[in-house]
Protein backbone atom coordinates (compact mmCIF):
# COMPACT_ATOMS: atom_id res chain seq x y z
CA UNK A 1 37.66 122.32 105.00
CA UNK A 2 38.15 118.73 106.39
CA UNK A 3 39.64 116.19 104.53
CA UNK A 4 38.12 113.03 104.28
CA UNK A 5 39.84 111.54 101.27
CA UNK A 6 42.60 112.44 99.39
CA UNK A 7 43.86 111.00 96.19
CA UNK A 8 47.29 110.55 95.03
CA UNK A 9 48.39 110.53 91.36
CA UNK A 10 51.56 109.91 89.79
CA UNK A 11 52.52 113.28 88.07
CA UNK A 12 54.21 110.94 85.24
CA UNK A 13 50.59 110.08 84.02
CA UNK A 14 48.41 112.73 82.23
CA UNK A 15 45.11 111.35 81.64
CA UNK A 16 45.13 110.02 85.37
CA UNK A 17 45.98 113.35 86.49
CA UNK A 18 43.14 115.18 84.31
CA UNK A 19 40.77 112.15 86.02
CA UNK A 20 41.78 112.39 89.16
CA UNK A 21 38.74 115.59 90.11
CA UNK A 22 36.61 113.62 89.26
CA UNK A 23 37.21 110.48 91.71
CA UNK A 24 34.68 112.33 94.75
CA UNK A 25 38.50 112.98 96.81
CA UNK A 26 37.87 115.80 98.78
CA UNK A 27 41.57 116.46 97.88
CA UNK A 28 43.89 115.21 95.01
CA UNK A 29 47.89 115.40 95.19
CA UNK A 30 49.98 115.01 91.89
CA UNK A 31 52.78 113.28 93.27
CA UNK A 32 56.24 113.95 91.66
CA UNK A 33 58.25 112.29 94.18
CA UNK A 34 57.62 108.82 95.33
CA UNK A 35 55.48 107.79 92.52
CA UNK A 36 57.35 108.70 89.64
CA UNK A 37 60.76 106.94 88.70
CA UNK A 38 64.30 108.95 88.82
CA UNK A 39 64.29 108.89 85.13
CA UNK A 40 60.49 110.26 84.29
CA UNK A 41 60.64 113.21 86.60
CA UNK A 42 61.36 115.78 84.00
CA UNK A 43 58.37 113.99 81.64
CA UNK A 44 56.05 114.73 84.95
CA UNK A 45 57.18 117.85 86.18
CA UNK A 46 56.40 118.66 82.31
CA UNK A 47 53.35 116.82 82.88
CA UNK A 48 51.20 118.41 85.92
CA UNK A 49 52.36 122.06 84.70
CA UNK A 50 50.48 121.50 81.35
CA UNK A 51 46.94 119.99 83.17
CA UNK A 52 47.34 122.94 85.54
CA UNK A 53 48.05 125.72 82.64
CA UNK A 54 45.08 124.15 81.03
CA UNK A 55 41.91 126.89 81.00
CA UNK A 56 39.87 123.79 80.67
CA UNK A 57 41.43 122.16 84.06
CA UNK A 58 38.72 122.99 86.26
CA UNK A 59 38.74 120.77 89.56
CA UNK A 60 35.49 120.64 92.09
CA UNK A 61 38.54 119.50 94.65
CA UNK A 62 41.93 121.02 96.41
CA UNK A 63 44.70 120.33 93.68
CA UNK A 64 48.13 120.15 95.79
CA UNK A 65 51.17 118.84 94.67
CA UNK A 66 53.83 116.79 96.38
CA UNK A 67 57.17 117.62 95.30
CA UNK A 68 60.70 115.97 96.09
CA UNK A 69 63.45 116.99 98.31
CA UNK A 70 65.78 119.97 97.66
CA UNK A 71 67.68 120.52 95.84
CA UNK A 72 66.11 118.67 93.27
CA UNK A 73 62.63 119.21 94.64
CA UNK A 74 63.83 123.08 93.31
CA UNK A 75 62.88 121.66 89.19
CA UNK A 76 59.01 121.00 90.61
CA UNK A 77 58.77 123.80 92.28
CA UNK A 78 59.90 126.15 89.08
CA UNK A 79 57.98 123.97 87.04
CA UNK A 80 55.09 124.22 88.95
CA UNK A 81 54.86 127.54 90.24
CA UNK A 82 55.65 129.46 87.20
CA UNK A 83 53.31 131.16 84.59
CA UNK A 84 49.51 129.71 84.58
CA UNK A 85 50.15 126.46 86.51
CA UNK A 86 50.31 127.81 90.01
CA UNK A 87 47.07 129.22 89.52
CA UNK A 88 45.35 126.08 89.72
CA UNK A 89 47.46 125.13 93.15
CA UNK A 90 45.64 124.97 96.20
CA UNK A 91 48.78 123.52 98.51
CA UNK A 92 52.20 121.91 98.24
CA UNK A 93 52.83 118.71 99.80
CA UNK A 94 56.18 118.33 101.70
CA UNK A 95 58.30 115.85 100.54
CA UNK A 96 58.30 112.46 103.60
CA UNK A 97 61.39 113.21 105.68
CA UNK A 98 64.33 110.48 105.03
CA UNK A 99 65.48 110.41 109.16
CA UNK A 100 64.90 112.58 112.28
CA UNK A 101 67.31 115.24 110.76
CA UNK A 102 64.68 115.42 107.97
C-alpha cells in the first residue's frame, strides 16, 4: 500500500494517540523518541502499550511506532512488543540516525 500521508503522534499523549485513526492518514506513527521529553518516556512507553492492548483500539490505518535508539530504544521495544500491544503493530519506525556512523 502507498503512503500518501502519515501522521505522527507524541506517544506521551493518550487521547491524541486514540484520535490519531481517525485523522484520514493513510499511516499513523506513535512517536516515542523525538516527540516526547527525556523525562516522560516511561509515562509514553506506558502510554501507546495500553491504546494498543485496548480490544476497543481498532484503527482503519497502519499503526507503526517510532522508537529511540538502543540501548534505551530496548524499554519501547519490550514495552511495545509484549503481551496484546504488538498485535495492533503494523511496523516499527527506526529511530533518525545521529551521524554517518548511524
Amino acid at each position: 500500500m502507498a503512503r500518501r500521508s502519515v501522521l505522527f503522534t507524541p506517544g506521551d499523549r493518550p487521547s491524541m494517540l486514540r484520535k490519531a485513526p481517525a485523522s484520514g492518514a493513510d499511516a499513523v506513527v506513535f512517536d516515542l523518541e523525538d516527540a516526547v521529553a527525556p523525562d516522560r518516556k516511561d509515562e509514553a512507553r506506558d502510554a501507546v502499550a495500553e491504546t494498543l492492548a485496548d480490544p476497543e483500539f481498532d484503527p482503519a490505518c497502519e499503526v507503526c511506532v517510532r522508537v529511540n535508539p538502543l540501548p534505551d530504544g530496548r524499554a519501547d521495544l519490550d514495552a511495545v512488543l509484549d503481551g496484546e500491544s504488538a498485535a495492533s503493530i503494523d511496523a516499527l519506525v527506526l529511530p533518525k540516525a545521529s551521524g554517518a556512523a548511524s
